[in-house]
Protein backbone atom coordinates (compact mmCIF):
# COMPACT_ATOMS: atom_id res chain seq x y z
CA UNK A 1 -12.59 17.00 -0.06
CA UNK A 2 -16.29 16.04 0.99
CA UNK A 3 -18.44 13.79 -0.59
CA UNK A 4 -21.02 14.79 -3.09
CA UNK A 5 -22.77 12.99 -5.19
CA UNK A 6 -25.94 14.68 -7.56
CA UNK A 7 -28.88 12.49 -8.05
CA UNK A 8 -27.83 12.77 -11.64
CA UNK A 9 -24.86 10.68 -10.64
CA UNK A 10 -26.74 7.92 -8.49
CA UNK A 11 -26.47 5.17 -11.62
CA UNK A 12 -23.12 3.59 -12.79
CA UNK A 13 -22.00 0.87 -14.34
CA UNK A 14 -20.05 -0.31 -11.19
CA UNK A 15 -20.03 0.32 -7.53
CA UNK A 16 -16.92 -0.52 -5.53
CA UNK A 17 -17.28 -1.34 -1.78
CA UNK A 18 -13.47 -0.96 -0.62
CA UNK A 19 -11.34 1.68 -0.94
CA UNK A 20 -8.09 -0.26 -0.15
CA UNK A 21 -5.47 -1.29 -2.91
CA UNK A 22 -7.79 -3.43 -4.57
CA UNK A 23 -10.50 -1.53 -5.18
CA UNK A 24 -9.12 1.70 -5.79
CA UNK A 25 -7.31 -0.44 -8.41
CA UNK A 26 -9.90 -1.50 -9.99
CA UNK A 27 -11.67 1.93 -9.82
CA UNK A 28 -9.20 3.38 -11.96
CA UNK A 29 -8.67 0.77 -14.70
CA UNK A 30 -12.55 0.75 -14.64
CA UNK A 31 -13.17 4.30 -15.27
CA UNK A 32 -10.06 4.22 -18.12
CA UNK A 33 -11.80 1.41 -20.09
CA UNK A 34 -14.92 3.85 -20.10
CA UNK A 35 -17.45 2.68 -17.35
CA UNK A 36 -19.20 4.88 -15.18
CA UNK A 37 -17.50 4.10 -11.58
CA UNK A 38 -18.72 4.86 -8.05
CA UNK A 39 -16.47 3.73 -5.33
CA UNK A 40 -17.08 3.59 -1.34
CA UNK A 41 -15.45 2.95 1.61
CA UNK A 42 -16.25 2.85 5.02
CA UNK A 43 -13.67 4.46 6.83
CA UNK A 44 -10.17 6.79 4.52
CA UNK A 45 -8.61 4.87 2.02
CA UNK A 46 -6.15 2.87 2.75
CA UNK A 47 -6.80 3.08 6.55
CA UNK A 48 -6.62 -0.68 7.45
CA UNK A 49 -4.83 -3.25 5.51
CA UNK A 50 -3.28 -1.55 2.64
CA UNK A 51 -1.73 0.59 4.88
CA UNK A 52 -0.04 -1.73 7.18
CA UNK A 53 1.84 -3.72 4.91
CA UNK A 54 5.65 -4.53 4.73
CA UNK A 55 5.94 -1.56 2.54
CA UNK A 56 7.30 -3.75 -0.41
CA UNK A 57 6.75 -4.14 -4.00
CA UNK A 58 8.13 -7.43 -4.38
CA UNK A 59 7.93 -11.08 -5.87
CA UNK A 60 7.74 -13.09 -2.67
CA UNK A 61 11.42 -14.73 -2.26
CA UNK A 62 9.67 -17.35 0.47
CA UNK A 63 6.63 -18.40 -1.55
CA UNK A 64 9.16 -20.29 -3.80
CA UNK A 65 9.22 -22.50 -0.42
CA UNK A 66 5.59 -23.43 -1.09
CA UNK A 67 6.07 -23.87 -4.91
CA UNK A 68 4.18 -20.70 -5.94
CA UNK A 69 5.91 -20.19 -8.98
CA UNK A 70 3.15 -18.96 -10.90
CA UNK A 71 2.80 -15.87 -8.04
CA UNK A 72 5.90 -15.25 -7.62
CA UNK A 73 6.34 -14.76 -11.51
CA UNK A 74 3.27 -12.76 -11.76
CA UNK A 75 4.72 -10.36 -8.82
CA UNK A 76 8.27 -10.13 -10.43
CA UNK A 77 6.45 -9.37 -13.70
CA UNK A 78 4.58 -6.72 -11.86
CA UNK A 79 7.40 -5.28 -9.60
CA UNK A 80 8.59 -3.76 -13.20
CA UNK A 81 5.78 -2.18 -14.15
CA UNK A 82 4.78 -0.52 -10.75
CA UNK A 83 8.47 0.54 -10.23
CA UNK A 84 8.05 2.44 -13.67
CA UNK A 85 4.56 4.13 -12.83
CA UNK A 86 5.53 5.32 -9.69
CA UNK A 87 9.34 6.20 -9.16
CA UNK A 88 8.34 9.07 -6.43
CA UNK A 89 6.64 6.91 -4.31
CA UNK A 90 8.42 3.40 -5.59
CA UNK A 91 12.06 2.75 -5.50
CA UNK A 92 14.48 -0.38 -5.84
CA UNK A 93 16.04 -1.74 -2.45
CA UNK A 94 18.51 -4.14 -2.03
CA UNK A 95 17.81 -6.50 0.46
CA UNK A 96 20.74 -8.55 2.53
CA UNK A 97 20.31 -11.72 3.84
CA UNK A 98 23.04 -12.77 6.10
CA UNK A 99 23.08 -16.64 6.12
CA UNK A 100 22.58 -18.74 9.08
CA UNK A 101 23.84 -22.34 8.52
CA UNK A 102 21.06 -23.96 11.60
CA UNK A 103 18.64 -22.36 9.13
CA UNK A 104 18.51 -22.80 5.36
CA UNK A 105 21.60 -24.39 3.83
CA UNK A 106 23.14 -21.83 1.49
CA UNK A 107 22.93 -24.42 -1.54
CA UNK A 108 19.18 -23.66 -1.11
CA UNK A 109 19.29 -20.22 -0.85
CA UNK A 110 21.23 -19.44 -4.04
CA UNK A 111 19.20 -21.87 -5.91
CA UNK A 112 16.05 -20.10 -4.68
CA UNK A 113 17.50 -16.82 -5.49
CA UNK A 114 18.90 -18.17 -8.95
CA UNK A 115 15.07 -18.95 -9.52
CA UNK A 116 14.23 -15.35 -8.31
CA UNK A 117 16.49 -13.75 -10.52
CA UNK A 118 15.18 -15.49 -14.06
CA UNK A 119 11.48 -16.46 -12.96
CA UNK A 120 10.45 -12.55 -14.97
CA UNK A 121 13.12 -11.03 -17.26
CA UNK A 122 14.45 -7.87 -15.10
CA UNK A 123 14.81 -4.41 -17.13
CA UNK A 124 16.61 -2.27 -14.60
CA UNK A 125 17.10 -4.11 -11.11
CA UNK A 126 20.60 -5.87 -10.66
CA UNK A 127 21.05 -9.62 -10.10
CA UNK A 128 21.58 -11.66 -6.98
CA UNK A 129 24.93 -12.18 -5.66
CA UNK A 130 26.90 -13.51 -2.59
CA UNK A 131 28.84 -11.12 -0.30
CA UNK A 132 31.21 -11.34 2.90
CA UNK A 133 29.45 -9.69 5.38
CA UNK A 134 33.44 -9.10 7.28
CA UNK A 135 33.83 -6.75 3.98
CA UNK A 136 30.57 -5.42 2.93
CA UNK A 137 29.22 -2.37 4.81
CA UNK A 138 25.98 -3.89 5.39
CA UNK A 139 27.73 -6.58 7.92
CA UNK A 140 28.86 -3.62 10.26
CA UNK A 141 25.66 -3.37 12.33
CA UNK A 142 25.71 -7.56 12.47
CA UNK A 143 26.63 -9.58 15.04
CA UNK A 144 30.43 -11.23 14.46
CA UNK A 145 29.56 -14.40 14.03
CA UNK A 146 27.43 -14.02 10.69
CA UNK A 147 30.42 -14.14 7.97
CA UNK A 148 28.34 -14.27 4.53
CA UNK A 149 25.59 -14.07 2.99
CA UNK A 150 23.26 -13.14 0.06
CA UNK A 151 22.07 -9.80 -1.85
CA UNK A 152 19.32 -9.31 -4.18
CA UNK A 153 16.78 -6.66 -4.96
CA UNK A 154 13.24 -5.61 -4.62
CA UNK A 155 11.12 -2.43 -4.39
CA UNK A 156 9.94 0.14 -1.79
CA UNK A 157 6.64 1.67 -1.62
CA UNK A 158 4.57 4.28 0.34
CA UNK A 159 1.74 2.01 0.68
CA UNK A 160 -1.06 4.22 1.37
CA UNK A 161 -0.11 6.64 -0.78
CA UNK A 162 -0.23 4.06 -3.61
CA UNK A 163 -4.17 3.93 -3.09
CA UNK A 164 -4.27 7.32 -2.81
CA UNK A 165 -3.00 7.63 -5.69
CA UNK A 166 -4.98 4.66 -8.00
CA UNK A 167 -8.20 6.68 -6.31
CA UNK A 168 -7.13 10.09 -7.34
CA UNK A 169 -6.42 9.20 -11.21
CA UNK A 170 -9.46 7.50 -10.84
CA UNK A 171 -11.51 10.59 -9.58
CA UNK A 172 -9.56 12.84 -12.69
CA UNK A 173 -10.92 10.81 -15.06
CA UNK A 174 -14.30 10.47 -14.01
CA UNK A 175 -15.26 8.32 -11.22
CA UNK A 176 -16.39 9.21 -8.02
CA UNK A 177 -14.87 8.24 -5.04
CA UNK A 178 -17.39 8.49 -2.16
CA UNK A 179 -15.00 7.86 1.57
CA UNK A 180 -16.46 8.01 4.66
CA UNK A 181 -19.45 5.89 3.04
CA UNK A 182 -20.91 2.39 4.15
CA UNK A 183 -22.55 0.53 2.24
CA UNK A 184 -24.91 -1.11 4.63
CA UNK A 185 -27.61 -2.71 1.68
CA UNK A 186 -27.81 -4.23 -1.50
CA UNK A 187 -30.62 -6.13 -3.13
CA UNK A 188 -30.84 -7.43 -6.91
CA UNK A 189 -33.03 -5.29 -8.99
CA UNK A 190 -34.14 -6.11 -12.19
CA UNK A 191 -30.72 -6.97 -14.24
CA UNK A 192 -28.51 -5.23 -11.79
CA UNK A 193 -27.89 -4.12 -8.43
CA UNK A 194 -29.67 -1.65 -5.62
CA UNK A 195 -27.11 -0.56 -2.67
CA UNK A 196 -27.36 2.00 0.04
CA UNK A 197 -24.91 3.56 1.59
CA UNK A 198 -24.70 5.38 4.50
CA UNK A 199 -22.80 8.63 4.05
CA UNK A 200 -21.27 11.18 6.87
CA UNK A 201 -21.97 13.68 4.91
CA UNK A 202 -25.49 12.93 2.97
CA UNK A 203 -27.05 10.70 5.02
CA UNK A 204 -28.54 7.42 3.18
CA UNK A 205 -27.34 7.57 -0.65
CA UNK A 206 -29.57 4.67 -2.96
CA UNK A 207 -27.40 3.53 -6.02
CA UNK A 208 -28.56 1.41 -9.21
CA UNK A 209 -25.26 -0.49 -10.59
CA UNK A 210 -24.85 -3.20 -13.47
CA UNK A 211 -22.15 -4.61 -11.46
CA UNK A 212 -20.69 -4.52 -8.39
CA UNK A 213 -17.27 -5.64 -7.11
CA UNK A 214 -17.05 -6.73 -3.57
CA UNK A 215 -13.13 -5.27 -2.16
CA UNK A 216 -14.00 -5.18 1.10
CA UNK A 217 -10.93 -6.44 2.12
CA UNK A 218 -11.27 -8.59 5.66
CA UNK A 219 -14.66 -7.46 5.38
CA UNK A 220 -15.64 -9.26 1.93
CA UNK A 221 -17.25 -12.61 3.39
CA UNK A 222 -19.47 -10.05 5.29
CA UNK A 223 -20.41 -8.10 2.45
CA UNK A 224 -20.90 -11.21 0.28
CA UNK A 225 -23.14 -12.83 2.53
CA UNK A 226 -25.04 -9.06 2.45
CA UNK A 227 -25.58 -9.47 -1.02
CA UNK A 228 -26.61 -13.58 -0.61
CA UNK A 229 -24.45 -15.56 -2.70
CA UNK A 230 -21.20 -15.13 -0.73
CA UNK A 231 -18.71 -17.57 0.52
CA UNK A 232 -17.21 -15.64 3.22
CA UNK A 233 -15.54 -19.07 4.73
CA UNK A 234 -13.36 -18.79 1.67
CA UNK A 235 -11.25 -15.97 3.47
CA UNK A 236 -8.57 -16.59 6.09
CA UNK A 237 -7.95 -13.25 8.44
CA UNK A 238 -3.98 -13.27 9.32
CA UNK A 239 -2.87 -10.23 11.94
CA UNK A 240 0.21 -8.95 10.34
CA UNK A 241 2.37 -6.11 13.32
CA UNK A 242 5.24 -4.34 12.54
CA UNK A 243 7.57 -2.27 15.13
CA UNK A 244 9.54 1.04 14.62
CA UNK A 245 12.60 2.01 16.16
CA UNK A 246 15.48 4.03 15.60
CA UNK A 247 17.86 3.84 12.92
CA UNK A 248 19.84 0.50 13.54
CA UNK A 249 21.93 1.24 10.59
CA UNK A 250 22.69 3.63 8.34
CA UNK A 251 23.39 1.93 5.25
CA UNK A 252 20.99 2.09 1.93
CA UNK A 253 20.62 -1.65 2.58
CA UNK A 254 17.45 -3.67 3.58
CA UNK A 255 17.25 -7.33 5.59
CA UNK A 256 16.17 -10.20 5.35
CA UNK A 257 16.20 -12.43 8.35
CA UNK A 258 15.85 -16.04 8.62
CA UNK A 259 14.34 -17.30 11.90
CA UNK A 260 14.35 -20.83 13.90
CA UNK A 261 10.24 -20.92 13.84
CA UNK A 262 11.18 -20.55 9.68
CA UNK A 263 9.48 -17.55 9.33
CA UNK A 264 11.45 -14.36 7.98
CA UNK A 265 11.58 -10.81 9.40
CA UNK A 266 12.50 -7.88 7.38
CA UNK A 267 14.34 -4.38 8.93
CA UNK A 268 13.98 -1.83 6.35
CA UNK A 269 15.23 1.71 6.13
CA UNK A 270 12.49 3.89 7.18
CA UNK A 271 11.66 8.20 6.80
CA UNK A 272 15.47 8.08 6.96
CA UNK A 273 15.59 8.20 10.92
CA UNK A 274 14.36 4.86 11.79
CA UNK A 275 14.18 0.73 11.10
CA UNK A 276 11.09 -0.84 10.32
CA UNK A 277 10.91 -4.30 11.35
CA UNK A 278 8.50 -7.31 10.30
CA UNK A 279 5.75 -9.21 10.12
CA UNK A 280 4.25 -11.43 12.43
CA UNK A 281 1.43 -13.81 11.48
CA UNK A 282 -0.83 -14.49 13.60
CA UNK A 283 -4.81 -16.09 13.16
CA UNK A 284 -7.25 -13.26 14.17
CA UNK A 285 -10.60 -13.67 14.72
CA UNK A 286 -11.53 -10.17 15.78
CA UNK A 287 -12.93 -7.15 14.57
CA UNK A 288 -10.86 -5.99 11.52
CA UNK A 289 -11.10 -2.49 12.16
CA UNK A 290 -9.65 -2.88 16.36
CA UNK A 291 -6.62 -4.92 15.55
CA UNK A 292 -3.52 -3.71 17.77
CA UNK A 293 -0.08 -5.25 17.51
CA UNK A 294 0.12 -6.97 21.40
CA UNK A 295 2.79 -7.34 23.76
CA UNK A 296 4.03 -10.43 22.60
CA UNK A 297 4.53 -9.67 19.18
CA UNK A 298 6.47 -6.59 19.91
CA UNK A 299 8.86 -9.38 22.03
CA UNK A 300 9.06 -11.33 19.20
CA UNK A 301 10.08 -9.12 16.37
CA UNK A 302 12.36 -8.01 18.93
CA UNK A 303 14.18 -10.98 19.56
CA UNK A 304 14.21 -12.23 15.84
CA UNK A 305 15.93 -8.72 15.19
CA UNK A 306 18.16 -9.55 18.69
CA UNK A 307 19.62 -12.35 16.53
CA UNK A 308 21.44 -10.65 14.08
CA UNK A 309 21.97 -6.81 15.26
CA UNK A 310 24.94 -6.47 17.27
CA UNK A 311 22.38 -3.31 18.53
CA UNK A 312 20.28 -4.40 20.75
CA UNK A 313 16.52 -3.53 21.14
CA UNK A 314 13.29 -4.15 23.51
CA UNK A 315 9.85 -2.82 24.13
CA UNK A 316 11.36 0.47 25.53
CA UNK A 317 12.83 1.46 22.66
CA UNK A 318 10.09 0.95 19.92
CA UNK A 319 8.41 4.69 19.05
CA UNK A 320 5.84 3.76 16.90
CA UNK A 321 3.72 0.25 15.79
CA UNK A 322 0.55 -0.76 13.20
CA UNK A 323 -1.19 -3.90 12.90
CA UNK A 324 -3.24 -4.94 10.01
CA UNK A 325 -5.46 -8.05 8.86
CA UNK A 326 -4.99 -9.46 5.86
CA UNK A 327 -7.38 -11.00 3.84
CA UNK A 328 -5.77 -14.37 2.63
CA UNK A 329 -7.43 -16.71 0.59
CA UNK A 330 -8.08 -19.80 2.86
CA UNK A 331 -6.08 -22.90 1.04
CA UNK A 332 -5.68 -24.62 3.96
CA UNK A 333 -2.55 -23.93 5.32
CA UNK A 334 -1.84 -25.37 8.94
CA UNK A 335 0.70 -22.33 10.02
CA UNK A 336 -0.60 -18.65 8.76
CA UNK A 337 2.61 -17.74 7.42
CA UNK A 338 2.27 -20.41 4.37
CA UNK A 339 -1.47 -19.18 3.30
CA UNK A 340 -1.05 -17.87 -0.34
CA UNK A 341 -0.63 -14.69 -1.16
CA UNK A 342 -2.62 -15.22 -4.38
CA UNK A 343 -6.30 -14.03 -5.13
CA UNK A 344 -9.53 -15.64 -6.53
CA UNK A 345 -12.06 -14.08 -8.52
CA UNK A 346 -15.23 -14.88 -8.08
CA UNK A 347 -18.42 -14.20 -10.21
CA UNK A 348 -21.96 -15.85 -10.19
CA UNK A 349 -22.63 -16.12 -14.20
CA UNK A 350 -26.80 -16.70 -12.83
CA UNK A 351 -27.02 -13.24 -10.89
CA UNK A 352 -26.29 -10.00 -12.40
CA UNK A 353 -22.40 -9.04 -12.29
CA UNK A 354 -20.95 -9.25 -8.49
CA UNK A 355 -17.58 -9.78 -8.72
CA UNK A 356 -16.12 -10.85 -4.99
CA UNK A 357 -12.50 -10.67 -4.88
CA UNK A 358 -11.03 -13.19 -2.23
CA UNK A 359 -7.07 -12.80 -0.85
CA UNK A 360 -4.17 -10.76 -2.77
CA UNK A 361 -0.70 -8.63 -2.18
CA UNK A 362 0.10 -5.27 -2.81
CA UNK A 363 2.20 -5.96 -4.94
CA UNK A 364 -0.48 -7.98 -7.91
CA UNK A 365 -2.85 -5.31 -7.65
CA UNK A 366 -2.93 -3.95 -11.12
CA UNK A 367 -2.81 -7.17 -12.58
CA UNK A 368 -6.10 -8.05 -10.26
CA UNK A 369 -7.77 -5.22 -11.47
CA UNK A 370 -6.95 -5.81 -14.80
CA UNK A 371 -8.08 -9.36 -14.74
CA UNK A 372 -11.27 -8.32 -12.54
CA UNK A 373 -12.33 -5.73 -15.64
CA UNK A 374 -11.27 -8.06 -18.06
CA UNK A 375 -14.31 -10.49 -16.79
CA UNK A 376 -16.79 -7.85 -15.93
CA UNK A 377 -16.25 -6.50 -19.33
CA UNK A 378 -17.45 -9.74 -20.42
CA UNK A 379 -20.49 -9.53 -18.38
CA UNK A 380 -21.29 -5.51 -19.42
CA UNK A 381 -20.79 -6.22 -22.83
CA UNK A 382 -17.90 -4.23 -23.75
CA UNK A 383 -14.99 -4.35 -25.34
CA UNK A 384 -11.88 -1.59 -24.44
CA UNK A 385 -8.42 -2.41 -23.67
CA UNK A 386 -6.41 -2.69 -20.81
CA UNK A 387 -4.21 0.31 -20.61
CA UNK A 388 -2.64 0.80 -16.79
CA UNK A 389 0.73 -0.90 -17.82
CA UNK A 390 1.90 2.01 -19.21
CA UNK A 391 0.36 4.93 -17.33
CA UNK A 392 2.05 6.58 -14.63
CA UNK A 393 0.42 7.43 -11.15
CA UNK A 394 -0.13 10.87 -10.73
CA UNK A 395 3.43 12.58 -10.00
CA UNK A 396 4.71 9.89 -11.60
CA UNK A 397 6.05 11.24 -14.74
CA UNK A 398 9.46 12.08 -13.74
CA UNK A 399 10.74 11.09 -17.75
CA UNK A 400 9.30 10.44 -20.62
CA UNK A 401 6.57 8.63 -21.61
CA UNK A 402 7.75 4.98 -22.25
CA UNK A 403 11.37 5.34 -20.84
CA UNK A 404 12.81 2.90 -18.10
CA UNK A 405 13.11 4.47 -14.94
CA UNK A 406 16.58 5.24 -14.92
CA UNK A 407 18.47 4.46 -11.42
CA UNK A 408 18.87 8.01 -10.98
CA UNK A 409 15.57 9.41 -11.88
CA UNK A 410 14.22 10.71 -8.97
CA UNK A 411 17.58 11.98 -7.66
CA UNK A 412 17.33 13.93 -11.37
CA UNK A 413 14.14 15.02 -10.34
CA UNK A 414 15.27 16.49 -6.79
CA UNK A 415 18.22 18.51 -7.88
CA UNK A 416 15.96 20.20 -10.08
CA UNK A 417 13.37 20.85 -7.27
CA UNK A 418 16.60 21.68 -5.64
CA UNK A 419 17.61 24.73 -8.28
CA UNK A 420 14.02 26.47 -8.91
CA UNK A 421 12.91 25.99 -5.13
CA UNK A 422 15.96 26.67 -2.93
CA UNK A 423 13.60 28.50 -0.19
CA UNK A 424 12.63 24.86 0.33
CA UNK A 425 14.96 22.79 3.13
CA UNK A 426 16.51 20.14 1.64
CA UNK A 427 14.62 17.37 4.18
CA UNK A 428 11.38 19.21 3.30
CA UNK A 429 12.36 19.28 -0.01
CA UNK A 430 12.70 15.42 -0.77
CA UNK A 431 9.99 14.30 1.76
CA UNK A 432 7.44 16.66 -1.13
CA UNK A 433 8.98 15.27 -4.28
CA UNK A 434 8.43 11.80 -2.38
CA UNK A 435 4.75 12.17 -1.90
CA UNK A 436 4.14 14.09 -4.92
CA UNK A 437 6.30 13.69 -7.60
CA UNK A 438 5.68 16.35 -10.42
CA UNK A 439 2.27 17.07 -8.26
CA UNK A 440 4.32 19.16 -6.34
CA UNK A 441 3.55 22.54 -7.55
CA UNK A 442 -0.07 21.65 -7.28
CA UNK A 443 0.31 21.55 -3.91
CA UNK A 444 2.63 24.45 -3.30
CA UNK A 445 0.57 26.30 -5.39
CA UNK A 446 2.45 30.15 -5.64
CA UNK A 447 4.17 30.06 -2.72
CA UNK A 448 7.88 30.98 -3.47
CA UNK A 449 9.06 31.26 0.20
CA UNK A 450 8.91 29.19 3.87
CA UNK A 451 5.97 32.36 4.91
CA UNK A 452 3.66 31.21 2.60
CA UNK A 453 3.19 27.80 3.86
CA UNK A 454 1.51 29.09 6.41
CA UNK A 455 1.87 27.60 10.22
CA UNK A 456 3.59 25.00 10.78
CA UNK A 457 0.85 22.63 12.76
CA UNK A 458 3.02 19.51 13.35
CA UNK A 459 7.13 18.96 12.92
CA UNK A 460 7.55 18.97 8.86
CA UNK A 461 3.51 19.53 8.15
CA UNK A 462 2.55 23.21 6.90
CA UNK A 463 -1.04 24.43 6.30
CA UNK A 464 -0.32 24.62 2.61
CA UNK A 465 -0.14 20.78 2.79
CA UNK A 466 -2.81 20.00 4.41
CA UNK A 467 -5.29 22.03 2.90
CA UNK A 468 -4.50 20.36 -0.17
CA UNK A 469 -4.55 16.89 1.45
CA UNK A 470 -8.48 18.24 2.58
CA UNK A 471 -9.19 19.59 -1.01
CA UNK A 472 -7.43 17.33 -2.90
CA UNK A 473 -6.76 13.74 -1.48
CA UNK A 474 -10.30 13.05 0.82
CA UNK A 475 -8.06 13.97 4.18
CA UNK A 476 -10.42 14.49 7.27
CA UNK A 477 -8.98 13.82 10.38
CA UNK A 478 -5.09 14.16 12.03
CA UNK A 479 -4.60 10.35 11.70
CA UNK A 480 -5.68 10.90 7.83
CA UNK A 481 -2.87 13.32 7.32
CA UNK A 482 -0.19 12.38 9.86
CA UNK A 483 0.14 8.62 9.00
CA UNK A 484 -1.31 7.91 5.70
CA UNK A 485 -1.01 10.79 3.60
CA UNK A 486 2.18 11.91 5.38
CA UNK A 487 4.41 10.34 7.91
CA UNK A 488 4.69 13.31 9.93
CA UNK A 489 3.07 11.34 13.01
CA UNK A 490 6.29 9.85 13.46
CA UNK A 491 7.70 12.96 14.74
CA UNK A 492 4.49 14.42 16.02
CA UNK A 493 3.41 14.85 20.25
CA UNK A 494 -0.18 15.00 21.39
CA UNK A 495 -0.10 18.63 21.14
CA UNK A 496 0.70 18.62 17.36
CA UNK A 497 -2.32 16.01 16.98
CA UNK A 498 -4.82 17.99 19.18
CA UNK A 499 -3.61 21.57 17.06
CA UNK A 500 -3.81 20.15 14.09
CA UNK A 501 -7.34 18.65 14.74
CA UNK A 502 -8.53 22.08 15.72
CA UNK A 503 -7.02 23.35 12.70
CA UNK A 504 -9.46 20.63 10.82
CA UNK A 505 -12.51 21.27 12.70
CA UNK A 506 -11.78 25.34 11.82
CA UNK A 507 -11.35 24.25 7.88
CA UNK A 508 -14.55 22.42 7.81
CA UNK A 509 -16.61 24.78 9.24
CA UNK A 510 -15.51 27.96 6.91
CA UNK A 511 -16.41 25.12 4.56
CA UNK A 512 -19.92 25.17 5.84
CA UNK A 513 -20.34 28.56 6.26
């Protein structure tokens, strides 16, 4: 998909600068409440922090540590709804937390997870509860020593394709979604805003907005301070790394692991072959866009997994990393791991409408959004309702409308895939109806056999598939396609990356021909 934008089309009522979580987000609330909505970003969606989270959708068990009640009920309130609107790409996990008596005492823990468990009223996730780990399958892959501990549930989600998707229900309904765009200008004019942006494809692009919102992510102070009433100090940058390694278990079952610096670990279930394991939390002060996960965290999340897996792991068996920086909102934490996870924002009521938006999680994004058009609507003078609590993402209508996602919904949803695609293998078959729920025969279009998918350019990743990630979903490059769009990279050599750049290059120029 390449960027075009008419002259006709230069004007909106808001321009968003970020096309992360946030302000894809707020993109498509924006356009459903009937504003005119240009959105840029720099680089693909979702290629820095919103796609290098913990891939959770969850309340935040250890902010009830730091007495964020409020977040952690807003986030439980909000796992619900995101579970419901996206059950391809969102699912329920349990999540195992072996106790460790030098750590937390287990009178805290089941208090905290009481509080966990009652903080939002659940609709279709099951309660906490204690387990012996000697009994339970989940203490298999543990070390002997750990005898109990605690289980209680949270969600999964594909990260990057959650922005994808915000930006591409967005785009159906109206807005335009401009990536590969900088904005590199803006300057009050009259009762609104000027901004250029710098375009790959168009060159310099001027745009007159009534509003603005500033979702640059870690680079919001610097966009702030662009626009001169920023307070970029008010962000805190945390480097967040996560490691990859083959499957240490094979269980359903997520962890939780409680460390002697009192931080926490997770090892997750990952693309069914391998264990994801992290975060660390570390102060960064570099460029946002060249963060890389370094030696010494790679030890670390090692050893922090070393003390529970009976399994155990170093550098030379980690296959794949990411790093991102989050944008925290500076409260003055001393250690980075207690800054809040909460947002801030912030609007100038003596300018015209710039709406900054400072810190956040993945998992409050709609409710940011929501909140961030509920105050610009303010400003605009208008009046329509919020309305994204009970939409689904695209693909996301796996029932209907209005019904809770039933704990066997998307396994519903495969075996029917299953009966009226069996030319499809059963690994391909669930890795599609993961990415695109009822999307799917969008993107197979009227292919009805393995030949019509065309070549396959990397292990699991057909031409079919990525033409529509080009066409459909703002794909441009291998990295676009292999790790945010698709996790195919994980299984992918340099040869599939350098074929199925060429491929790319080929595409784009019978585009321009």
């Amino acid at each position: 998909m390449t960027n075009n934008l008419p002259a006709a089309k230069r004007s909106c009522d808001l321009l968003i600068i970020g096309g992360g979580i946030n302000g894809a987000g707020i993109a498509r609330d924006a356009i459903g409440r009937g504003l005119s909505v240009i959105l840029c970003e720099q680089h693909d969606l979702a290629q820095h922090t919103s796609s290098a989270s913990t891939k959770l959708i969850h309340g935040g068990l250890r902010y009830l540590e730091y007495y964020e009640f409020k977040l952690v009920r807003k986030a439980l309130l909000e796992r619900e709804v995101l579970l419901r609107a996206a059950p391809h790409i969102m699912h329920p996990l349990r999540f195992v937390m072996p106790h460790d008596a030098s750590q937390r005492p287990a009178w805290m823990i089941r208090a905290g997870l009481f509080l966990y468990d009652h903080l939002a009223h659940r609709k279709f996730l099951p309660a906490s509860n204690g387990i012996s780990l000697r009994r339970h399958e989940a203490g298999a892959p543990l070390k002997g020593d750990y005898r109990k501990g605690f289980v209680y549930s949270d969600g999964w989600v594909d990260d990057a394709r959650l922005v994808v998707l915000n930006a591409l229900d967005a785009k159906e309904r109206g807005a335009t979604i401009l990536t590969r765009t900088k904005c590199v200008a803006i300057h009050q004019q009259g009762e609104g805003w000027q901004a250029t942006l710098d375009s790959e494809d168009q060159g310099r692009i001027d745009v007159q907005a009534r509003a603005i919102v500033n979702a640059a992510g870690p680079w919001a102070g610097q966009m702030a301070n662009a626009a001169g009433g920023g307070k970029g100090h008010g962000l805190r940058l945390i480097k967040g790394s996560h490691i990859i390694v083959p499957r240490l278990f094979s269980h359903p079952y997520a962890y939780i692991f409680q460390n002697p610096d009192k931080r926490i670990i997770f090892a997750i279930p990952y693309q069914d072959e391998f264990t994801l394991i992290g975060t660390t939390d570390l102060e960064y002060t570099g460029e946002p866009g060249a963060v890389r996960i370094d030696d010494s965290e790679v030890a670390y999340l090692c050893q922090m997994a070393n003390r529970y897996f009976s399994k155990q792991i170093s550098a030379a068996d980690v296959v794949g990393t990411y790093s991102g920086v989050r944008p925290l909102l500076d409260d003055a934490s001393q250690s980075a791991s207690a800054v809040t996870r909460d947002y801030l924002l912030e609007c100038d009521p003596h300018a015209p409408p710039f709406l900054n938006v400072w810190g956040g999680k993945i998992t409050t994004y709609r409710k940011l959004a929501e909140e961030a058009l509920d105050m610009l609507q303010q400003r605009l003078g208008t009046s329509a309702p919020d309305w994204t609590a009970e939409e689904p993402l695209p693909g996301g209508d796996l029932q209907q409308p209005g019904a809770l996602v039933r704990k066997g919904a998307f396994d519903q949803f495969l075996t029917r895939l299953g009966q009226s695609h069996p030319w499809l293998p059963a690994p391909l078959a669930k890795r599609y109806a993961r990415c695109y729920g009822t999307r799917l025969q969008r993107m197979l279009g009227d292919a009805n056999k393995m030949a019509d998918l065309g070549e396959e350019l990397a292990p699991g990743l057909y031409e079919r598939e990525a033409r529509y990630l080009v066409t459909v979903e703002w794909a441009r490059s291998a990295d676009d396609i292999l790790w945010r769009r698709t996790k195919c990279g994980l299984y992918a050599q340099p040869q599939h990356h350098a074929r199925l750049t060429q491929w790319l290059n080929h595409e784009r120029a019978g585009q321009a021909a």
